[in-house]
N, C-alpha and C. Protein backbone atom coordinates (compact mmCIF):
# COMPACT_ATOMS: atom_id res chain seq x y z
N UNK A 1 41.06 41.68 -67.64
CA UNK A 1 41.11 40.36 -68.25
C UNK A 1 39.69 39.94 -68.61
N UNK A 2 39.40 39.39 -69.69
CA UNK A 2 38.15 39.26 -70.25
C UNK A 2 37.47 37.64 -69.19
N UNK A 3 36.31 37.52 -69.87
CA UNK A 3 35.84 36.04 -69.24
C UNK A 3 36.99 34.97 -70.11
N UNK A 4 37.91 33.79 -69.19
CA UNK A 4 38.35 32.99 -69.92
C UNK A 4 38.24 31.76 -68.80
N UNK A 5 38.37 30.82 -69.24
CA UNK A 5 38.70 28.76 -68.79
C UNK A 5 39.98 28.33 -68.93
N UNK A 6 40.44 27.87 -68.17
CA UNK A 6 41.95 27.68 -68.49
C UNK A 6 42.04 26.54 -67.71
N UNK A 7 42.61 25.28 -68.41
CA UNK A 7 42.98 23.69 -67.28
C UNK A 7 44.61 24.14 -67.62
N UNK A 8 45.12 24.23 -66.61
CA UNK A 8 47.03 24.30 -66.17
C UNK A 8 47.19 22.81 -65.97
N UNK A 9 48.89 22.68 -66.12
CA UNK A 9 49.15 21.84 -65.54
C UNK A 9 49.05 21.05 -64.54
N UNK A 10 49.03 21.46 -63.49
CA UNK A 10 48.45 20.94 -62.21
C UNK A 10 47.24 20.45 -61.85
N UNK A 11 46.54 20.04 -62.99
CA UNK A 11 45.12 19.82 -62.85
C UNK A 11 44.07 20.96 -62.08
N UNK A 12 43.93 21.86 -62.38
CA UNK A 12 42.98 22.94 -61.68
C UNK A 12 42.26 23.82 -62.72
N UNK A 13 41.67 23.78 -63.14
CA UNK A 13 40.54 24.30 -63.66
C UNK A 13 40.17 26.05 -63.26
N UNK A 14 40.72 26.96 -63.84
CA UNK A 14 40.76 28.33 -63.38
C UNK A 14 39.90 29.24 -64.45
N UNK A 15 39.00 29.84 -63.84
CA UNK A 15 37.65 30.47 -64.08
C UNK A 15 38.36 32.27 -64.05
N UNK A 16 38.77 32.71 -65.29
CA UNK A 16 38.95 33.67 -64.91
C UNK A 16 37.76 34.86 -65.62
N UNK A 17 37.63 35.91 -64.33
CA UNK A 17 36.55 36.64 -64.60
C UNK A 17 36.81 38.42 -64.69
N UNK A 18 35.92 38.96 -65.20
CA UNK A 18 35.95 40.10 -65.89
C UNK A 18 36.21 41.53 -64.58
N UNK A 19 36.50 40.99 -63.66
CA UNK A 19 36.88 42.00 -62.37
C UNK A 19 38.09 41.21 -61.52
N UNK A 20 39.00 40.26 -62.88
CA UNK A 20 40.19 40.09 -62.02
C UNK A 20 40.53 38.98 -60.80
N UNK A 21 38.77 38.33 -60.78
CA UNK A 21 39.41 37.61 -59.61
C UNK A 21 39.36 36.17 -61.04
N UNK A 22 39.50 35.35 -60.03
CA UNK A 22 40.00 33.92 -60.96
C UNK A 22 39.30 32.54 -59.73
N UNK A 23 38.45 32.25 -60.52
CA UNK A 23 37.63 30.64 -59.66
C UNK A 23 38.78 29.95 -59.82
N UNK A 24 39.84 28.92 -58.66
CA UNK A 24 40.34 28.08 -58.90
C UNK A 24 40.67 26.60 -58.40
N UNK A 25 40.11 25.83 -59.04
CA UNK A 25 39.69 24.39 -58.77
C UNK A 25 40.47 23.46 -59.12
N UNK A 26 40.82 22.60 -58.50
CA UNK A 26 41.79 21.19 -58.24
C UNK A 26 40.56 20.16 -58.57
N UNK A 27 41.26 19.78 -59.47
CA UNK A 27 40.46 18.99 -60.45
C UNK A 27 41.04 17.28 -60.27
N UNK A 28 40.05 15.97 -60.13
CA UNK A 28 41.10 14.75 -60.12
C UNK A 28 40.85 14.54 -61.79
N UNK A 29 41.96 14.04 -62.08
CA UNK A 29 42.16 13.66 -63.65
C UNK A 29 42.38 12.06 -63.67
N UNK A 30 41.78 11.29 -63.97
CA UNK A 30 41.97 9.66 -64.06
C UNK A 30 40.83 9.38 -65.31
N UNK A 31 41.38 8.12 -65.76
CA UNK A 31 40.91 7.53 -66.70
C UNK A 31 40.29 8.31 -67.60
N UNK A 32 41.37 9.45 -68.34
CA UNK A 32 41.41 9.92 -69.30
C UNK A 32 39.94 11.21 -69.54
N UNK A 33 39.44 11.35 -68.12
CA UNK A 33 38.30 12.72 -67.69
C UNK A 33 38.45 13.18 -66.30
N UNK A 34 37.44 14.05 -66.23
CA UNK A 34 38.18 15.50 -65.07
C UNK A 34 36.91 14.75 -64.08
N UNK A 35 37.34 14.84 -62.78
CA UNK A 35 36.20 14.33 -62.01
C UNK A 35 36.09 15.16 -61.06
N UNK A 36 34.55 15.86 -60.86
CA UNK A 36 34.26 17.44 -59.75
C UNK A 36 33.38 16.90 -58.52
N UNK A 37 33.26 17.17 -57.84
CA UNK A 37 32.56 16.88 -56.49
C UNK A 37 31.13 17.99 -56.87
N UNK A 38 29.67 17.56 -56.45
CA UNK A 38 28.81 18.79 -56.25
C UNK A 38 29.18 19.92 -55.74
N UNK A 39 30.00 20.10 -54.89
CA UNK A 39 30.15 21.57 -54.14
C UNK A 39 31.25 22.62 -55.48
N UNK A 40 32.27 21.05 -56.29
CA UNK A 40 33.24 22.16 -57.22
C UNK A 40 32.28 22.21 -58.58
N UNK A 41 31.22 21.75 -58.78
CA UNK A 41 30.65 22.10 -59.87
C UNK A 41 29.68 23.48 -59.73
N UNK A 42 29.29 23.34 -58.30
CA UNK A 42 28.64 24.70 -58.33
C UNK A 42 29.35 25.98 -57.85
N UNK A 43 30.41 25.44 -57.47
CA UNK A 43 31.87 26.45 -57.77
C UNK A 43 32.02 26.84 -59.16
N UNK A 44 32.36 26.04 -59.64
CA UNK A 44 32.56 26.52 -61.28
C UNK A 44 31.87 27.06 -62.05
N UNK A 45 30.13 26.69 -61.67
CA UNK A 45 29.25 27.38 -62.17
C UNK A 45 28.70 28.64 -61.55
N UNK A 46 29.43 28.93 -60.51
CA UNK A 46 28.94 30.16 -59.79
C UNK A 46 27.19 30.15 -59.28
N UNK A 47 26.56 28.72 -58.54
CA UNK A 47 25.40 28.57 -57.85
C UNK A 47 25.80 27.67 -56.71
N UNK A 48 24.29 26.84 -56.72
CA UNK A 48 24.20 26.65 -55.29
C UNK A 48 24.64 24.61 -55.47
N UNK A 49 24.96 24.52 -54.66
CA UNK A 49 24.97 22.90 -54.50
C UNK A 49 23.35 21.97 -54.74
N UNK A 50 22.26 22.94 -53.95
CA UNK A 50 20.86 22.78 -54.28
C UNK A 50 20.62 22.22 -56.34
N UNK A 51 21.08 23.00 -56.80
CA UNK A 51 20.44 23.58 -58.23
C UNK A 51 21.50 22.43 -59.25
N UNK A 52 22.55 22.12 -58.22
CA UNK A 52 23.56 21.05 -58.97
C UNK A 52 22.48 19.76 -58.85
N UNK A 53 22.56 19.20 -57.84
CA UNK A 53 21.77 18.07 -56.82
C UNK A 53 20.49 18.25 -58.09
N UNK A 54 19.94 19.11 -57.94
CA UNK A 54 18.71 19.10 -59.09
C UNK A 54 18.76 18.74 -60.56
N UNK A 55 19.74 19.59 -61.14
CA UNK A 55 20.10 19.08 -62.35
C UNK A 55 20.82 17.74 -62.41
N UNK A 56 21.75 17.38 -62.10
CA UNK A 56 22.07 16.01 -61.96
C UNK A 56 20.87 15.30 -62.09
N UNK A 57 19.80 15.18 -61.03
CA UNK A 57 18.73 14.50 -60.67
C UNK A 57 17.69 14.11 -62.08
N UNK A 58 17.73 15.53 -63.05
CA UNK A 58 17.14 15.66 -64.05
C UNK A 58 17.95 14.80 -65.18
N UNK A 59 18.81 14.72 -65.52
CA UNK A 59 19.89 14.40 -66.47
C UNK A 59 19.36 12.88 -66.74
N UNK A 60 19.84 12.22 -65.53
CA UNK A 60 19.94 11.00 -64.56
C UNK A 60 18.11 10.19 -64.99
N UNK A 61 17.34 11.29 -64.76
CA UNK A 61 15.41 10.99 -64.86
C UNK A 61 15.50 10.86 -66.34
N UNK A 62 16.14 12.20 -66.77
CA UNK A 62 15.63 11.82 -68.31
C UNK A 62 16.42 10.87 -69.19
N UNK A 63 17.30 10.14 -69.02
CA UNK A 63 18.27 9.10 -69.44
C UNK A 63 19.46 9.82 -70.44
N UNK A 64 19.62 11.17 -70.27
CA UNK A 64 20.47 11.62 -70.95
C UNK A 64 22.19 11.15 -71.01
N UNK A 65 21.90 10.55 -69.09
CA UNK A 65 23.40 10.10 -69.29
C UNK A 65 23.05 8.59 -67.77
N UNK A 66 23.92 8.07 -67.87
CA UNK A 66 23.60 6.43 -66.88
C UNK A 66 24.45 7.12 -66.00
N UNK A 67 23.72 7.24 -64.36
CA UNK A 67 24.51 7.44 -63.34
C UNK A 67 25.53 6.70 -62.74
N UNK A 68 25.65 5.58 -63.35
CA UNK A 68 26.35 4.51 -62.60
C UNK A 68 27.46 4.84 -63.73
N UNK A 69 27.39 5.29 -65.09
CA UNK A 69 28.75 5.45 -65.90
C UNK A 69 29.55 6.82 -65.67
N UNK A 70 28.74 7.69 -65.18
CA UNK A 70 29.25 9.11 -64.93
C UNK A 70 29.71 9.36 -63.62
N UNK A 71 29.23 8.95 -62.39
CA UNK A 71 29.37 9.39 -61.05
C UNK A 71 30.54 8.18 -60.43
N UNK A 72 31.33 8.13 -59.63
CA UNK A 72 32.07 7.16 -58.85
C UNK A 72 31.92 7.97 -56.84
N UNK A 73 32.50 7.24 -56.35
CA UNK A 73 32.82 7.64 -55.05
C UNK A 73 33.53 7.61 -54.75
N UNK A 74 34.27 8.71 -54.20
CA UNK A 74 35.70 8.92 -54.16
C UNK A 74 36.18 8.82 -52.11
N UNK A 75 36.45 7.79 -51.64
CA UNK A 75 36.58 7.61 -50.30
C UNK A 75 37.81 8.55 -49.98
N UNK A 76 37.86 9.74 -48.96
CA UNK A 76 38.34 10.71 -48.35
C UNK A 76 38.53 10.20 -47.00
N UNK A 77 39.95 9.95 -45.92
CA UNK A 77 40.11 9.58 -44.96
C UNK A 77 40.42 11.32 -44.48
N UNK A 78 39.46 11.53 -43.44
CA UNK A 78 39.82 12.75 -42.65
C UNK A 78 39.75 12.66 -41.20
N UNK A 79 40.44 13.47 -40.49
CA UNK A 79 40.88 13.24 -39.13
C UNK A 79 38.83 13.76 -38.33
N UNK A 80 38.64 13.00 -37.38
CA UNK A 80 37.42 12.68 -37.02
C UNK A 80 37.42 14.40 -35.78
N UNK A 81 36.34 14.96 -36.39
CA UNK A 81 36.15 15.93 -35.67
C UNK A 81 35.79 15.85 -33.99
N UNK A 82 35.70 15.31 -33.43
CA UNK A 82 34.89 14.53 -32.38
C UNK A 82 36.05 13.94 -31.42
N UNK A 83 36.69 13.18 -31.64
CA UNK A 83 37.31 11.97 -31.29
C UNK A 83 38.68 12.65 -31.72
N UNK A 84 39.62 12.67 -30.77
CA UNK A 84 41.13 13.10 -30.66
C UNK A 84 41.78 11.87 -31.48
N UNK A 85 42.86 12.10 -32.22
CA UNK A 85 43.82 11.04 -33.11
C UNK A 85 42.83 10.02 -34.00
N UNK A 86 41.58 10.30 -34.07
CA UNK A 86 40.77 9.17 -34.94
C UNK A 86 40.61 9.93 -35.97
N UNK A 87 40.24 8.83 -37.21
CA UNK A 87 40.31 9.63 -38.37
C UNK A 87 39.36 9.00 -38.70
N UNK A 88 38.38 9.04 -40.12
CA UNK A 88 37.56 8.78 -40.79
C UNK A 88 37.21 8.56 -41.81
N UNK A 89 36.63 7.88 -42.41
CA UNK A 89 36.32 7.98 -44.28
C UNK A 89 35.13 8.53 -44.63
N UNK A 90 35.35 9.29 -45.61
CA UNK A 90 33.85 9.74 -45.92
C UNK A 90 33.78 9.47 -47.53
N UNK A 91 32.38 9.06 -47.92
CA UNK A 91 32.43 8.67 -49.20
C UNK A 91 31.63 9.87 -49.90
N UNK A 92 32.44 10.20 -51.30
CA UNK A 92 32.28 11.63 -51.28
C UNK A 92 31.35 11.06 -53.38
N UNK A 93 30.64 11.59 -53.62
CA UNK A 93 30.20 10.95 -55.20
C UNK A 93 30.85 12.53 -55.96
N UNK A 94 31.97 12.10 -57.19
CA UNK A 94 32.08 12.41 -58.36
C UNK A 94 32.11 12.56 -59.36
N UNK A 95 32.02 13.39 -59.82
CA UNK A 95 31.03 13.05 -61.40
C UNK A 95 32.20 13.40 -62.49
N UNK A 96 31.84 12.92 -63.49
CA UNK A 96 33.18 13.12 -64.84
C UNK A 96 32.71 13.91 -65.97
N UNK A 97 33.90 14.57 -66.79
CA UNK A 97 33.41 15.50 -67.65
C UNK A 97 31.85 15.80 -68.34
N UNK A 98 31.60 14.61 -68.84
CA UNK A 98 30.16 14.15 -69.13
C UNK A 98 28.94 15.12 -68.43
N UNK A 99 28.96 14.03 -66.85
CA UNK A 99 28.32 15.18 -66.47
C UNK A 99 28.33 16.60 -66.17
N UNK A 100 29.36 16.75 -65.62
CA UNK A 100 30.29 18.25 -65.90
C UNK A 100 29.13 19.26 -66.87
N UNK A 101 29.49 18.71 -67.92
CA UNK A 101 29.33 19.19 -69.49
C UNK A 101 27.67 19.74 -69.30
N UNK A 102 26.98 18.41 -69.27
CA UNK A 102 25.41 18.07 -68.97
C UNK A 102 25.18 19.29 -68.16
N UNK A 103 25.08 19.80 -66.89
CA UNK A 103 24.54 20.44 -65.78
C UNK A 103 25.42 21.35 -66.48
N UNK A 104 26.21 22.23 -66.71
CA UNK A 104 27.06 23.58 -67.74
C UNK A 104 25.86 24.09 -68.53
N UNK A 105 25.36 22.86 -69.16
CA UNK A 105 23.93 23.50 -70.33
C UNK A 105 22.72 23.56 -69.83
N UNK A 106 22.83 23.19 -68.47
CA UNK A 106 21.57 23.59 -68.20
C UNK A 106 21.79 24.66 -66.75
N UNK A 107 22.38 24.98 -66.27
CA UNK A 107 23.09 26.12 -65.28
C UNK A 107 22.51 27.51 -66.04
N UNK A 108 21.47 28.07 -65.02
CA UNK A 108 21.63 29.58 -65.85
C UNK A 108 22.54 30.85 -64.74
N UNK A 109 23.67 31.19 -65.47
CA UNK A 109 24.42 31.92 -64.32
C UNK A 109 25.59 32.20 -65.31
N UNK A 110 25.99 33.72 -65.03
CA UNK A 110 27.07 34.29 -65.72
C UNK A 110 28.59 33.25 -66.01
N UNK A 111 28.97 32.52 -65.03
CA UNK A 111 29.72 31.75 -65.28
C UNK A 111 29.70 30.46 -65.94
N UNK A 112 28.17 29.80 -65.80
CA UNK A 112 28.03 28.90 -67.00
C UNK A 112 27.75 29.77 -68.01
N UNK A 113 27.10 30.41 -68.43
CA UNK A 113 27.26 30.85 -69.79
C UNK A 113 28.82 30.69 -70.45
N UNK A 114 29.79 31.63 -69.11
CA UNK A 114 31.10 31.61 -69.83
C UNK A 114 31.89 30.45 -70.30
N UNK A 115 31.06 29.44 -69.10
CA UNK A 115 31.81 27.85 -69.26
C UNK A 115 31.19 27.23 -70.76
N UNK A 116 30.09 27.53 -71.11
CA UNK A 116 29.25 26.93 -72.30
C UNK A 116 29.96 27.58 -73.81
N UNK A 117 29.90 28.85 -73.62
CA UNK A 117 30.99 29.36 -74.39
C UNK A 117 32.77 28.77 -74.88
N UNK A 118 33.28 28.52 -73.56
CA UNK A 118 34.52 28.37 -73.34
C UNK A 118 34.21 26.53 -74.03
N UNK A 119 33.29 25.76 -73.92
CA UNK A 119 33.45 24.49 -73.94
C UNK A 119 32.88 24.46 -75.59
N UNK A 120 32.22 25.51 -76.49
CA UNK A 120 31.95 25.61 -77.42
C UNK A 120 32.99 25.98 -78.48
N UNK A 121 33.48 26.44 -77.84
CA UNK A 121 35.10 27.22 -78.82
C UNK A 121 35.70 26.03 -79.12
N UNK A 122 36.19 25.14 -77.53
CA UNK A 122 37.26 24.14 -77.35
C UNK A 122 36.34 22.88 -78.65
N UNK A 123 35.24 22.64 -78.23
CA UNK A 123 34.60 21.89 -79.38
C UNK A 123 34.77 22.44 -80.76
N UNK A 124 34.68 23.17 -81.10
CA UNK A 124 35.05 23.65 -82.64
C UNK A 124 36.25 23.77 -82.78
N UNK A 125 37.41 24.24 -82.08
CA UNK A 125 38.79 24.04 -82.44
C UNK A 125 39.31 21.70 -82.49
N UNK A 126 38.70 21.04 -81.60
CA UNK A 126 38.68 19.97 -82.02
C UNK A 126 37.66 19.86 -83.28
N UNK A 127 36.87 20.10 -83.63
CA UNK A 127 36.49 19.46 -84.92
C UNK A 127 36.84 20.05 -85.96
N UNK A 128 37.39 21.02 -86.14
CA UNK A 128 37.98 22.17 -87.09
C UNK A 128 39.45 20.90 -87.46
N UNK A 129 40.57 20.86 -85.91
CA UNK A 129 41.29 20.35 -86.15
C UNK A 129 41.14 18.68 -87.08
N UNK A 130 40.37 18.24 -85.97
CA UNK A 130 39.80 16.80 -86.93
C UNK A 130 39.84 16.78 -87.81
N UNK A 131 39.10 17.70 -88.39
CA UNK A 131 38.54 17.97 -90.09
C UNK A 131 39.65 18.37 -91.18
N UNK A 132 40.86 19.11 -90.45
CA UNK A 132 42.10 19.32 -90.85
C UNK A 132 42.79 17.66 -90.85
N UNK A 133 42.86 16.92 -89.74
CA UNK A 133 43.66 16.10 -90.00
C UNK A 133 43.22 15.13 -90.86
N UNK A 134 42.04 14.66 -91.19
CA UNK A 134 41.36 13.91 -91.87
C UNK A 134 41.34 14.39 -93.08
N UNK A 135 41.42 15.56 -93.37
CA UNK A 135 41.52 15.80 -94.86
C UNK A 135 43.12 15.55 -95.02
N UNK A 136 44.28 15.46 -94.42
CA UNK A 136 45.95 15.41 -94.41
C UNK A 136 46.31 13.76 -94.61
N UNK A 137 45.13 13.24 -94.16
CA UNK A 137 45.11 11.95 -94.02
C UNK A 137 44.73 11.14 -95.47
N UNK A 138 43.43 12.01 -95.77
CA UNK A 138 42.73 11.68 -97.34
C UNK A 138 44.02 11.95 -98.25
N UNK A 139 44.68 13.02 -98.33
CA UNK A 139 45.64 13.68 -99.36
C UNK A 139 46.56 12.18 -99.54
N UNK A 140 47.19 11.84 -98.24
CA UNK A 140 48.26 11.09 -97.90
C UNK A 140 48.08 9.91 -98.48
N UNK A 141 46.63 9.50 -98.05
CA UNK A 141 46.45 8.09 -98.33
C UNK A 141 46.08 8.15 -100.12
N UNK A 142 45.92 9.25 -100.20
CA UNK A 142 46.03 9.44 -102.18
C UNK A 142 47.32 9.33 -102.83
N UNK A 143 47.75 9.56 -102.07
CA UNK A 143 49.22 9.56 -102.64
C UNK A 143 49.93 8.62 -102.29
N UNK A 144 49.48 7.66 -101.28
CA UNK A 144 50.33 6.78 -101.35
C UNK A 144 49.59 5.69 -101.91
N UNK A 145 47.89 6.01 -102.33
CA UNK A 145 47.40 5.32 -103.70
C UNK A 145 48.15 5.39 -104.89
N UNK A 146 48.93 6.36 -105.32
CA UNK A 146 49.60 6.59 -106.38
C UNK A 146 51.10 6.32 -106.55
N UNK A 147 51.80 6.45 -105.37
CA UNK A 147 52.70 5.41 -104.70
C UNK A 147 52.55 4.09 -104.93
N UNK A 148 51.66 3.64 -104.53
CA UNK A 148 51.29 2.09 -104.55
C UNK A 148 51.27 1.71 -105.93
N UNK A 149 50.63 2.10 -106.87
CA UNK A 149 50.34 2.07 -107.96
C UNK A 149 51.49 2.14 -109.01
N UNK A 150 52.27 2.77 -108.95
CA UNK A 150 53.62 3.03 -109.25
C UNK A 150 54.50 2.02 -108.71
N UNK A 151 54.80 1.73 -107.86
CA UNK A 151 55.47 0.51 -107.69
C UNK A 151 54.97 -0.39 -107.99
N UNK A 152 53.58 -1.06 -107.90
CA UNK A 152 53.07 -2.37 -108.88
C UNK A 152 53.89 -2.29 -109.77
N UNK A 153 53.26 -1.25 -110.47
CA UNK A 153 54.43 -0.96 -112.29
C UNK A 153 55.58 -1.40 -112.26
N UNK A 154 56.22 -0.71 -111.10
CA UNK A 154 57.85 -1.00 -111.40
C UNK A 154 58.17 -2.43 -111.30
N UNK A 155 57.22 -2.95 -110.30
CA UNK A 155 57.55 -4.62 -110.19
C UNK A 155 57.10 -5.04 -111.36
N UNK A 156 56.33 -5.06 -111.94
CA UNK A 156 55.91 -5.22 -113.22
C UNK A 156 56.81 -5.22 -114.18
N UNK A 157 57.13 -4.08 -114.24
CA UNK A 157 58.67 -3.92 -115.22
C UNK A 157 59.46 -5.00 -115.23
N UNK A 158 60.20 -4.99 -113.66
CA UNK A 158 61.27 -5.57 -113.30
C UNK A 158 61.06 -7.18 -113.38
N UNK A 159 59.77 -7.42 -113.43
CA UNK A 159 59.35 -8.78 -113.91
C UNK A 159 59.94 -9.07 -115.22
N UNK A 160 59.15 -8.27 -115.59
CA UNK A 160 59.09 -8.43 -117.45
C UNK A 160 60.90 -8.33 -117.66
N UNK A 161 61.51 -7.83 -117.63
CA UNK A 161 63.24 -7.31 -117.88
C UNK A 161 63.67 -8.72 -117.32
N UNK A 162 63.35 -9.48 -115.61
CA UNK A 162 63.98 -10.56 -115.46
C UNK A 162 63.52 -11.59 -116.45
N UNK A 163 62.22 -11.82 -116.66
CA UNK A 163 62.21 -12.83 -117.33
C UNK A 163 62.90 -12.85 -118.94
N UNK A 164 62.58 -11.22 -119.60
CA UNK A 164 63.18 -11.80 -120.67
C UNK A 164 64.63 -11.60 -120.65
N UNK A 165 65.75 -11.44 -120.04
CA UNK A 165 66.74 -11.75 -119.61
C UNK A 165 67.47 -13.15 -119.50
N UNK A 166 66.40 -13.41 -118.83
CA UNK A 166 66.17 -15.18 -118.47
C UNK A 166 66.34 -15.53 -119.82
N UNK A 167 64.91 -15.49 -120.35
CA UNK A 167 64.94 -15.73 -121.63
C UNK A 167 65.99 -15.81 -122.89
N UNK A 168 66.88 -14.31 -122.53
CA UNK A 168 67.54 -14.60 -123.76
C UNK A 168 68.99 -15.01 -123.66
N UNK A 169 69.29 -15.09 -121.77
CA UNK A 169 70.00 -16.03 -121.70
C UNK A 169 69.88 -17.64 -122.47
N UNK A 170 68.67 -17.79 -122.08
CA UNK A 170 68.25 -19.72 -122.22
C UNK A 170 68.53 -19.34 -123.75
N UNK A 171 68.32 -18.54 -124.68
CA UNK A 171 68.32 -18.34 -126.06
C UNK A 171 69.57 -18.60 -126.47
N UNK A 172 70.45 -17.48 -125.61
CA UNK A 172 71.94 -17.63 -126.09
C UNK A 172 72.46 -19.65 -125.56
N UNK A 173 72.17 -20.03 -124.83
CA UNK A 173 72.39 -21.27 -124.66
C UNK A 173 72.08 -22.36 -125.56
N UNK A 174 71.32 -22.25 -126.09
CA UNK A 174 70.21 -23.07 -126.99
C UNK A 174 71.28 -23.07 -128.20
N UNK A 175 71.49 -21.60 -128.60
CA UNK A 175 71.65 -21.30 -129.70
C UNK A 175 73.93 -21.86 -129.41
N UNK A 176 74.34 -21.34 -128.53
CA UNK A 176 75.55 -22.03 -128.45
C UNK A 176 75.60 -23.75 -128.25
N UNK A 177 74.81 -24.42 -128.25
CA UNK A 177 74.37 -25.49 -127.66
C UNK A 177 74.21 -26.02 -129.25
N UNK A 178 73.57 -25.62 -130.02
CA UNK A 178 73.29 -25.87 -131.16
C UNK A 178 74.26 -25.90 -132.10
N UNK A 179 75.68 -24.90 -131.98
CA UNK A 179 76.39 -24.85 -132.43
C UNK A 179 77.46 -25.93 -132.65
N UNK A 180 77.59 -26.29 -131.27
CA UNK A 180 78.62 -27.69 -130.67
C UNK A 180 77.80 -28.59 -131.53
N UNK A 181 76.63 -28.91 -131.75
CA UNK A 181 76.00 -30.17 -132.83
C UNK A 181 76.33 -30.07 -134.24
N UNK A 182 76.53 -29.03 -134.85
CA UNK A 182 76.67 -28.69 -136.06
C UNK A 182 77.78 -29.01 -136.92
């Protein structure tokens, strides 16, 4: 099986690689983007949690993206290692496609490459498509310029026919009307 990216139904994000095995990640999906924890981004990218933490850090310095619009905290209640029947929250920071995307282009590692690739294709099949529908859209809306245009006419017509109708009713009236005087 060659290098491929694949999001399934189930929200999981599956990294498949060129000796058969397959990276596979449970992904949260809300408000319309994929949200990864540091440890599943450097899962996906095949490094270290270190080199994530760094790039993030860089992104974030150079204003490429606002940390407060990309990252949330995702509160995790887990049973308390320590303490019998107690449980715990831990506040865990996730980041959304955006950043995702961001730290992918700057990751150097066989699997970001594949991910940069895989997210380059998916970008050109959306703007390819775009560019398809927007031209389906131009055609449409031409034609129903010419549509439009064509029916003015016909109302036009159908103007002109009622009124002189009208007209040659009131004519024939006039003219029988005239007769009774005569």
């Amino acid at each position: 099986m060659k290098n491929e990216i694949r999001v399934n139904k189930k929200n999981e994000i599956i990294l498949y690689q060129p000796d058969n095995t397959a990276i596979q990640l449970e992904v949260l999906v809300e408000n319309e983007t994929v949200w990864l924890t540091q440890d599943q981004i450097a899962l996906l990218f095949g490094t270290q949690r270190p080199a994530i933490t760094k790039h993030l850090g860089n992104i974030f310095k150079s204003g490429e993206l606002e940390e407060k619009e990309v990252r949330s905290i995702l509160e995790l209640t887990t049973i308390h290692g320590a303490i019998a029947d107690k449980t715990q929250v831990q506040h865990v920071k996730i980041y959304n496609l955006d950043a995702i995307l961001s730290v992918g282009y700057r990751v150097n590692s066989i699997n970001a490459t594949m991910f940069r690739r895989w997210a380059n294709r998916i970008l050109k099949e959306y703007i390819l498509k775009g560019y398809a529908l927007n031209q389906r859209f131009e055609q449409v809306d031409d034609k129903l310029g010419t549509v439009r245009k064509l029916v003015l006419r016909l109302c036009l017509v159908c103007k002109i026919l009622l009124l002189t109708l009208q007209h040659g009713k009131a004519q024939r009236k006039i003219s029988v009307n005239n007769s009774l005087f005569e």
